[in-house]
Structure formats: structure tokens, C-alpha cells
Protein backbone atom coordinates (compact mmCIF):
# COMPACT_ATOMS: atom_id res chain seq x y z
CA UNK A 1 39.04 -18.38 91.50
CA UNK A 2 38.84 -14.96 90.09
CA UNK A 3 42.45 -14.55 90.07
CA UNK A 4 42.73 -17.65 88.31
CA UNK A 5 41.03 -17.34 85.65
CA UNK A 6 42.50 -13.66 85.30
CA UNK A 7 45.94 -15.42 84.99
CA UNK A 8 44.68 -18.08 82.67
CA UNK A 9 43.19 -15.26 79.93
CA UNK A 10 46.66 -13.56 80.61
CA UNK A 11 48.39 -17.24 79.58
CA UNK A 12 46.04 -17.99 77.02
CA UNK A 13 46.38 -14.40 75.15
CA UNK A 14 49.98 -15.00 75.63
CA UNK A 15 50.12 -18.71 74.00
CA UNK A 16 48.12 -17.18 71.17
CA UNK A 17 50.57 -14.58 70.73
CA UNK A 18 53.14 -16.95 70.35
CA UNK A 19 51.06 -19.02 67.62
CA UNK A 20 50.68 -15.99 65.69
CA UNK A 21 54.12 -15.08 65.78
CA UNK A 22 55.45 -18.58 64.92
CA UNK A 23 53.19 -18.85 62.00
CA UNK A 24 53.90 -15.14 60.03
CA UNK A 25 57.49 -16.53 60.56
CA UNK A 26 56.64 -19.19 59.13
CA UNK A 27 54.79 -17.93 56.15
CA UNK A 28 57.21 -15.11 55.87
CA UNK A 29 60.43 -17.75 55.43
CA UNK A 30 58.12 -19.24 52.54
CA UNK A 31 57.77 -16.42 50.97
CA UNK A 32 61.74 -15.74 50.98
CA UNK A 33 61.82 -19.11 49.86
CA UNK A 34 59.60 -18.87 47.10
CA UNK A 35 61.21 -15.07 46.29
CA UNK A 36 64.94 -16.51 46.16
CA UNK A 37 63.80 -19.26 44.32
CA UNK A 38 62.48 -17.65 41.75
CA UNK A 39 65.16 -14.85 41.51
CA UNK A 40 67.27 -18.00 41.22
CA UNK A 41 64.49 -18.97 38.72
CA UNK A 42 65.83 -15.77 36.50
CA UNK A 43 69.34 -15.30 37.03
CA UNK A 44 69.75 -19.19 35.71
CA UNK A 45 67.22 -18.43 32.28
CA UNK A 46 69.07 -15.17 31.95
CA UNK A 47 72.69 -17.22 32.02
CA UNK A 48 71.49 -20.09 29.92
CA UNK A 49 70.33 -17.49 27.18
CA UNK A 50 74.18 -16.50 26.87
CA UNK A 51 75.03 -20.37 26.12
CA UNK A 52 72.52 -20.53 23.64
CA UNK A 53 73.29 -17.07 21.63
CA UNK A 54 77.30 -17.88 22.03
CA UNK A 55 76.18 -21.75 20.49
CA UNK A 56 74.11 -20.13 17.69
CA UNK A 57 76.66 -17.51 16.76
CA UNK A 58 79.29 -20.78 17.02
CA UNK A 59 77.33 -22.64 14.09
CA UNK A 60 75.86 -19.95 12.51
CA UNK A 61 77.81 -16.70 12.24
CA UNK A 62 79.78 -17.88 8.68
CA UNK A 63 76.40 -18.04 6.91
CA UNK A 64 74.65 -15.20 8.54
CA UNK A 65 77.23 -12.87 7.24
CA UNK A 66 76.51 -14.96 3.45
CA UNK A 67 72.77 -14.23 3.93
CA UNK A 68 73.01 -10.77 4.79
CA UNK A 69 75.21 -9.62 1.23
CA UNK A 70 73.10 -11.79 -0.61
CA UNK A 71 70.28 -10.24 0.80
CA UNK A 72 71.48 -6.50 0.45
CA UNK A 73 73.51 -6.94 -2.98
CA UNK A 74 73.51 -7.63 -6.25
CA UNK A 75 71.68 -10.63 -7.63
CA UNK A 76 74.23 -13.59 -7.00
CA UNK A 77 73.29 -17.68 -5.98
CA UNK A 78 73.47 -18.70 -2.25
CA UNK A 79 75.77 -21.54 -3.30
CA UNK A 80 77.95 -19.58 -5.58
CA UNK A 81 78.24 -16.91 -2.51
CA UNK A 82 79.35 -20.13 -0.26
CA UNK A 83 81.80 -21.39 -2.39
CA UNK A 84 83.51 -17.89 -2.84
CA UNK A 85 83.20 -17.85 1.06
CA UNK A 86 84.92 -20.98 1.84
CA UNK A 87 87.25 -21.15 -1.00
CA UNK A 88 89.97 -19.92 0.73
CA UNK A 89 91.57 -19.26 4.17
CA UNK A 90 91.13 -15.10 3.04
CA UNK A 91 87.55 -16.11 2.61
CA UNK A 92 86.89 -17.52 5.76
CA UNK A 93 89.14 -14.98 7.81
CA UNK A 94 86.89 -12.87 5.98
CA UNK A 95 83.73 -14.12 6.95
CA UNK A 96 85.06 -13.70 10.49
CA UNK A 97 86.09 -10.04 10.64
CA UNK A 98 85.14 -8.29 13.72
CA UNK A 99 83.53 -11.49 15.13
CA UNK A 100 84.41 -11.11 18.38
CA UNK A 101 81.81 -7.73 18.99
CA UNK A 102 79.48 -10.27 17.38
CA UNK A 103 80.00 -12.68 19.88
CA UNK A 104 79.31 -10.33 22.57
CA UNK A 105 76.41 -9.10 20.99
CA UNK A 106 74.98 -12.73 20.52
CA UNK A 107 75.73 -13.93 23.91
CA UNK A 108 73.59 -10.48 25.20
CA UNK A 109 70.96 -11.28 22.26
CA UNK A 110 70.36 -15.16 23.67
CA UNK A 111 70.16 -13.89 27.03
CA UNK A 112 68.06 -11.00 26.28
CA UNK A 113 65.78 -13.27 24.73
CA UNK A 114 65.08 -16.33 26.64
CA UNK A 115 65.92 -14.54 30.04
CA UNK A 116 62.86 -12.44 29.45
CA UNK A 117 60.64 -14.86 27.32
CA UNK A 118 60.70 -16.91 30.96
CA UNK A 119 59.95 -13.61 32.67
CA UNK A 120 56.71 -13.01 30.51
CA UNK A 121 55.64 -16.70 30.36
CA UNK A 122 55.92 -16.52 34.84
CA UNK A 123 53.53 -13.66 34.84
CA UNK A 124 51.36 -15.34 32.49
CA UNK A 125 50.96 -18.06 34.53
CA UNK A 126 52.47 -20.56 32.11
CA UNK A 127 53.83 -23.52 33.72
CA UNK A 128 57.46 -25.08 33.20
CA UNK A 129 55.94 -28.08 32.20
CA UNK A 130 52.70 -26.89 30.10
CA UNK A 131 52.86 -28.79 26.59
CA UNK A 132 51.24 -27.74 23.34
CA UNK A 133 50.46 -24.17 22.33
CA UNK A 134 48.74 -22.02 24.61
CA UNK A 135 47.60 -18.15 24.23
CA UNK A 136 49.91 -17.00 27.14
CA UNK A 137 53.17 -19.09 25.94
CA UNK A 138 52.45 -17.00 21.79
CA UNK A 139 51.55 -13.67 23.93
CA UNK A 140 54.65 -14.43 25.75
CA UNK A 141 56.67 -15.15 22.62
CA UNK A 142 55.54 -12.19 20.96
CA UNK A 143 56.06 -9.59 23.64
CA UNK A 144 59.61 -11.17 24.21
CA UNK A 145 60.26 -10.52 20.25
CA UNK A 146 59.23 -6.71 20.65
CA UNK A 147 61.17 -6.22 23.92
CA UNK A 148 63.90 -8.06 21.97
CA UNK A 149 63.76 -5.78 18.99
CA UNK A 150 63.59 -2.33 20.80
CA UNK A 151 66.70 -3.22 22.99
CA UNK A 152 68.88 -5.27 20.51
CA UNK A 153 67.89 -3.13 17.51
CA UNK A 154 71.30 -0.88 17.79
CA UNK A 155 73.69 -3.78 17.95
CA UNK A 156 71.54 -5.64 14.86
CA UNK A 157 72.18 -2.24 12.43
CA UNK A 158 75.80 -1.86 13.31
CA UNK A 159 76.51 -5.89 12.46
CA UNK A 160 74.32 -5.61 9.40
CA UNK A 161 76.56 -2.53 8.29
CA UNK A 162 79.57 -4.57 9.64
CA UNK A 163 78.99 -7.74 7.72
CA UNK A 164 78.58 -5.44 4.24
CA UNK A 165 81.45 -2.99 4.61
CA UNK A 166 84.27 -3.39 2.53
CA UNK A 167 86.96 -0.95 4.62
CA UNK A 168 87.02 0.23 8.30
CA UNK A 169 84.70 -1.91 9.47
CA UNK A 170 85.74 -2.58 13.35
CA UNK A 171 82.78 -2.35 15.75
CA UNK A 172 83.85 0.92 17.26
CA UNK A 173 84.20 2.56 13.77
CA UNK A 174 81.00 1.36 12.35
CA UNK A 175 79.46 2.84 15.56
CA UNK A 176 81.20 6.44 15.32
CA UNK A 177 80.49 6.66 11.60
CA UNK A 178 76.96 5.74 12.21
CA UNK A 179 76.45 8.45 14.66
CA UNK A 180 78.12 11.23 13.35
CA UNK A 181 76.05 10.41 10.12
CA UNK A 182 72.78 10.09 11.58
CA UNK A 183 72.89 10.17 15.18
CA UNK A 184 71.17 7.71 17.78
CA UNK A 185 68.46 7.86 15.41
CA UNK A 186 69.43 5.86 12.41
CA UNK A 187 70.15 2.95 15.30
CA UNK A 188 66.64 2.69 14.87
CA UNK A 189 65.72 2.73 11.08
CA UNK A 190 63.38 -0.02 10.14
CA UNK A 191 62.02 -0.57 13.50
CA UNK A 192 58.51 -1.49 12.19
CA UNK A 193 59.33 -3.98 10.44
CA UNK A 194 61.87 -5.06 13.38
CA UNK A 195 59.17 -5.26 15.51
CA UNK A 196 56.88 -6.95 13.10
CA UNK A 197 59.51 -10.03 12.38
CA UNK A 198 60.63 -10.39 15.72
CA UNK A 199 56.99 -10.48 17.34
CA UNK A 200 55.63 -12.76 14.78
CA UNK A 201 58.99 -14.79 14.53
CA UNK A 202 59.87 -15.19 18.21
CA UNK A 203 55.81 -16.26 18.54
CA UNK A 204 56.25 -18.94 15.75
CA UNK A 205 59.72 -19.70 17.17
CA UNK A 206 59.09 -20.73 20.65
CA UNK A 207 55.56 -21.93 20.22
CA UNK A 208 57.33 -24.50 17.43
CA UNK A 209 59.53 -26.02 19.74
CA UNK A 210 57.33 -26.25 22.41
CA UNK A 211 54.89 -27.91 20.42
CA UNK A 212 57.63 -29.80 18.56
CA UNK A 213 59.23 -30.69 21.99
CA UNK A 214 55.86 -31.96 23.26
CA UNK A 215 54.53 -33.93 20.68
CA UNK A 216 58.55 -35.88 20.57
CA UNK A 217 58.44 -36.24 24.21
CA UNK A 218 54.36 -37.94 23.73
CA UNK A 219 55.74 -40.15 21.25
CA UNK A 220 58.93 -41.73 22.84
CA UNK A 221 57.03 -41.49 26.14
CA UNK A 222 59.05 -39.09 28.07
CA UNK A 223 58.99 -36.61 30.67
CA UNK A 224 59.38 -32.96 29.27
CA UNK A 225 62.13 -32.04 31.56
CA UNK A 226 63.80 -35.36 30.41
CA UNK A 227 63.60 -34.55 26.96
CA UNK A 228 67.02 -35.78 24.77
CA UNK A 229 69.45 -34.06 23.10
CA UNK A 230 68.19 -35.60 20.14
CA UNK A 231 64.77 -34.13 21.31
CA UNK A 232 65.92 -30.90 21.83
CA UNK A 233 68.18 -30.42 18.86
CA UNK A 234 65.10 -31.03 16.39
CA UNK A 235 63.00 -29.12 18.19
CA UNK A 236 65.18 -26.46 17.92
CA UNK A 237 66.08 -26.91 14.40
CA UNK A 238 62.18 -26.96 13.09
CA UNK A 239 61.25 -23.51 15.66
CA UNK A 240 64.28 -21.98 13.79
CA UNK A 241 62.67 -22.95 10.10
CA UNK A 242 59.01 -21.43 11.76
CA UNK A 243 60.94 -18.43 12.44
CA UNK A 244 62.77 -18.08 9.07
CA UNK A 245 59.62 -18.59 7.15
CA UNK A 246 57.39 -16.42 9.49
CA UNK A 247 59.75 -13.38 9.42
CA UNK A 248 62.09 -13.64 6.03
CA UNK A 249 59.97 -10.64 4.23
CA UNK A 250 60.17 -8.52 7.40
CA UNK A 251 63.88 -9.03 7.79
CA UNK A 252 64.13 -8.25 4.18
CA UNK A 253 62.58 -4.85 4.36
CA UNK A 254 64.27 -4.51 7.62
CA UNK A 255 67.69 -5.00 6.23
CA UNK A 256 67.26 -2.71 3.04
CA UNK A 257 66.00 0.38 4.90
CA UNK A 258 68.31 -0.05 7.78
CA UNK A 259 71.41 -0.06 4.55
CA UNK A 260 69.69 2.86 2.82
CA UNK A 261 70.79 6.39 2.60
CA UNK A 262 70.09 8.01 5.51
CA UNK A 263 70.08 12.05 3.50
CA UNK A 264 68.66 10.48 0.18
CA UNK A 265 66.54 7.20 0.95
CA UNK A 266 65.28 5.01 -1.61
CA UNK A 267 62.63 3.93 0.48
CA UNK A 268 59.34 5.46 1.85
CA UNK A 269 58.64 3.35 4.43
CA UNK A 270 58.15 -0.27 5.29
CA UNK A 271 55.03 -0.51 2.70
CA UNK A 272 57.03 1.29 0.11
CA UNK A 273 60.10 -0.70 0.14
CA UNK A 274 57.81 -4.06 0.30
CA UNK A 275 56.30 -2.60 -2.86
CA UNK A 276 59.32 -1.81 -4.87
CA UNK A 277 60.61 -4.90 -3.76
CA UNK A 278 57.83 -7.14 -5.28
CA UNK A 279 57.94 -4.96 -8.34
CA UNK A 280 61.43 -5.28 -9.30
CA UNK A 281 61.71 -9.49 -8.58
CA UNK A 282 58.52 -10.45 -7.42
CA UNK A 283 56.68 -11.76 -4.39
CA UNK A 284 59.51 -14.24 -3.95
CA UNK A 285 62.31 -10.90 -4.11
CA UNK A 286 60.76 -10.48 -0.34
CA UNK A 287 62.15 -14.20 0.00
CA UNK A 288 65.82 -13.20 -1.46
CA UNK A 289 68.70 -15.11 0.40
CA UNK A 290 66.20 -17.51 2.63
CA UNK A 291 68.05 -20.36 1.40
CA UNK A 292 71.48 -19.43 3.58
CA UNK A 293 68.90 -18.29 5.93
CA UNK A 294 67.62 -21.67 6.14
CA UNK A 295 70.78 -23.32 6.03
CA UNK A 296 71.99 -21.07 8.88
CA UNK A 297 68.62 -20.95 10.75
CA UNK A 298 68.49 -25.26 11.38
CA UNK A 299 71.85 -25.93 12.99
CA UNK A 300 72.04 -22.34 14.53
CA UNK A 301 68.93 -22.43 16.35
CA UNK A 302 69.06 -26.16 17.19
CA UNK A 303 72.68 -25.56 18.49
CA UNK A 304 71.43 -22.11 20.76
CA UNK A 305 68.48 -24.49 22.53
CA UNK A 306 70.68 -27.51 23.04
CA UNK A 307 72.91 -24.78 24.78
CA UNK A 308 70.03 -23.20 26.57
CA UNK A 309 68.46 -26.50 27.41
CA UNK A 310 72.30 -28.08 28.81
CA UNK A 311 72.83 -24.95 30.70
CA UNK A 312 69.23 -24.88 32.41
CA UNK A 313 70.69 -28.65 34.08
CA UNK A 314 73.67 -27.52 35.32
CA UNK A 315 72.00 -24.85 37.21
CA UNK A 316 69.92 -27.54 38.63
């Protein structure tokens, strides 16, 4: 008897064994599961970004270029700026010079963006499927917009100096020029207000088309992650007004320090050229060339999360 119950402990620590081991494989094959899912999870917000910044540079890159010389030259109408645009095949080949560094840099800008807007909104524990705003989904915004500015900040100046140059004005010799002129520093000029317009834009931005998404989906009463194209392309077209309206003066100050001269500046600072701004046209001289803004901002936007949005389904 003694023996037997010495070989049924032996059994019985055995059998347990065997449970143990069978259940931290167990929870160890969930958490690969859960790990490859959401790397999965990343890689597909990462590639759906490039969809939406190669659809918003598709629809938008002809008046972005209008809005930036507006912005940075002499007084002229948005309309009268168009027409000279799109008068004539010159004009629009125009428009299009050097577009295809822009491409690349928008397709990296879209990616950049919503790949880590969904990292940030993960590890603030805001679900796929929340609806209406929430202080995690604006944090999340708002970080993405400074992580956004600080990375994307080099390729922004050298378009912006692309878009107004009149002569050599490739990607590669914008670049040079800027660097033998200033070095890796004047990549950077006008980061504060950068960081300002893309933190408070990119929070106005997505927490407009969630919200806008949400209250579309309440009212034809459907799922979220059913939402239409119709759904989506509004959405997308009011978050990119929120943004424009939100961030126009910072993009304006932005845009004239980063165009300044580097050896003899005009401007102070971010405060100083805000101030000289309003005192040569006025509070609404921070507001110079929103209207192509605008114009670009609706169908550019709602095109980049229709493209985000379709590419999210095909990865499934």
C-alpha cells in the first residue's frame, strides 16, 4: 500500500506537469497570436497611409502648389492664380514640375501619419470601434501631428521651396542648395509653428471625422466598420476643412519663415512674423490663400481617407 501510493504521488505530480505544460503552450500560442496580429494590425495602417497620401496628392497637388505662391507672394486672387494655372498645357505642366519627389514624399507623409496615429490610439487604449470624441483619440491626434512634423519637416521645406522656384528646381538641387546654404539646420526653420499646426490640426482633423463618421453612421443606422463611401468621403472632406481652419495661421507663419533669408531674416520668430503679418494686412493676412487651401483641403483629404479606408478592407 505504501508503494502505491508512492507511485500514485509520482503519477499525479507527473499528470500535473503535463497540465502545466499544455496550458503555458497554450497561453504562449495566444500571445503569438495576439503579437502577429497586431504587427499585422500595423504593417496594414502603415500601407493604407501610402494609399491615402498618394490619393490626396492625386486630387490635390495642382492647388497646393496655387496655395503655397499665393501664400508666399505678392498680393494676387486665388481665382485669378487658377485661371493663370489652368490656362494652358505650360500651366499645368507647370504646376506639375518635379511631382514625382512629391509623390514619394506624400505616399511616406500618409503613411507616416495614419500608420502612427493607430500606433498612439493602441497604446491609449482606444478601440477600433469607439465613436465620438474621446481624450485619448485628440491626445492621439495631437502627438501623431508632432511626430509627423519633426520627421516630415525636411521633405515639407524642400517642396515649399520647390513649388516657388522659378529655375533649377529638381528635388536633388533644391536639397544641395539648401544645405550648402544653411546646412541640416534650415530643414528645420519654423518648426514651432510646424509643430503648433500639425498638433492642433491633426487633433481637429481626426477627431472631425471620427465624430463626423459616427454621428453619419447613427443616422443611417450603420455599423462603423460598414460605413459608405459616401460616409467616408464626407467625413473626410469636413476633418480636412477642421484642419484648414485650425492650422491656416500656423502654416502661414510656417511657410514665410521657412522662405526667409536664412543670413538676413525678416523675421524674429514665430510671434514676430505673426505680428508683422497682422500689421501689414490684418488679422485675416494670417488667413492669406485659405481659399485654394479650402478648395484643395475638401476633395484632397476626402480622397486620402476613402484611400485609407478602401485599403484597410483589402487587408482584411
Amino acid at each position: 500500500a505504501k508503494y502505491d501510493t508512492y507511485y500514485d504521488s509520482i503519477i499525479s505530480t507527473e499528470t500535473c506537469a503535463k497540465s502545466h505544460q499544455r496550458i503555458f503552450l497554450h497561453h504562449r500560442s495566444l500571445s503569438n497570436g495576439v503579437s502577429s496580429k497586431k504587427s499585422h494590425d500595423t504593417i496594414a495602417h502603415f500601407t493604407a497611409g501610402i494609399a491615402a497620401g498618394v490619393a490626396e496628392w492625386l486630387i490635390g497637388h495642382p492647388l497646393d502648389t496655387v496655395r503655397v505662391r499665393i501664400m508666399a507672394g505678392p498680393s494676387k486672387g486665388s481665382l485669378s492664380q487658377l485661371k493663370t494655372a489652368f490656362s494652358s498645357w505650360n500651366g499645368i505642366r507647370e504646376i506639375y514640375r518635379g511631382s514625382a519627389s512629391e509623390l514619394i514624399a506624400s505616399a511616406l507623409g500618409g503613411s507616416l501619419l495614419f500608420g502612427v496615429n493607430n500606433i498612439l490610439k493602441r497604446l491609449l487604449l482606444v478601440g477600433p470601434d469607439e465613436e465620438g470624441l474621446s481624450l485619448g483619440l485628440v491626445t492621439a491626434a495631437a502627438g501623431t501631428g508632432v511626430i509627423d512634423a519633426i520627421v516630415y519637416k525636411p521633405l515639407e521645406v524642400i517642396k515649399l521651396k520647390q513649388q516657388v522656384a522659378l529655375h533649377n528646381s529638381t528635388f536633388l538641387n533644391i536639397t544641395r542648395d539648401m544645405y550648402l546654404d544653411s546646412g541640416w539646420r534650415g530643414m528645420y526653420r519654423g518648426m514651432t509653428p510646424t509643430v503648433l499646426r500639425e498638433a492642433i490640426g491633426s487633433a481637429a482633423f481626426f477627431s472631425v471625422y471620427e465624430i463626423c463618421k459616427s454621428y453619419l453612421c447613427y443616422r443611417s443606422n450603420t455599423p462603423r466598420g460598414d460605413a459608405s463611401s459616401s460616409v467616408v468621403l464626407i467625413s473626410g472632406g469636413i476633418a480636412g476643412m477642421g484642419y484648414v481652419l485650425v492650422a491656416h495661421p500656423f502654416e502661414t507663419t510656417a511657410l514665410l519663415i521657412q522662405l526667409d533669408n536664412a543670413h538676413k531674416p525678416r523675421y524674429a520668430g514665430m510671434l514676430d512674423c505673426a505680428r508683422q503679418v497682422v500689421l501689414r494686412s490684418g488679422f485675416l493676412g494670417l488667413y492669406r490663400g485659405v481659399t485654394p487651401t479650402l478648395l484643395r483641403a475638401v476633395p484632397a483629404y476626402a480622397a486620402a481617407f476613402y484611400g485609407y479606408e478602401w485599403a484597410l478592407k483589402m487587408f482584411g
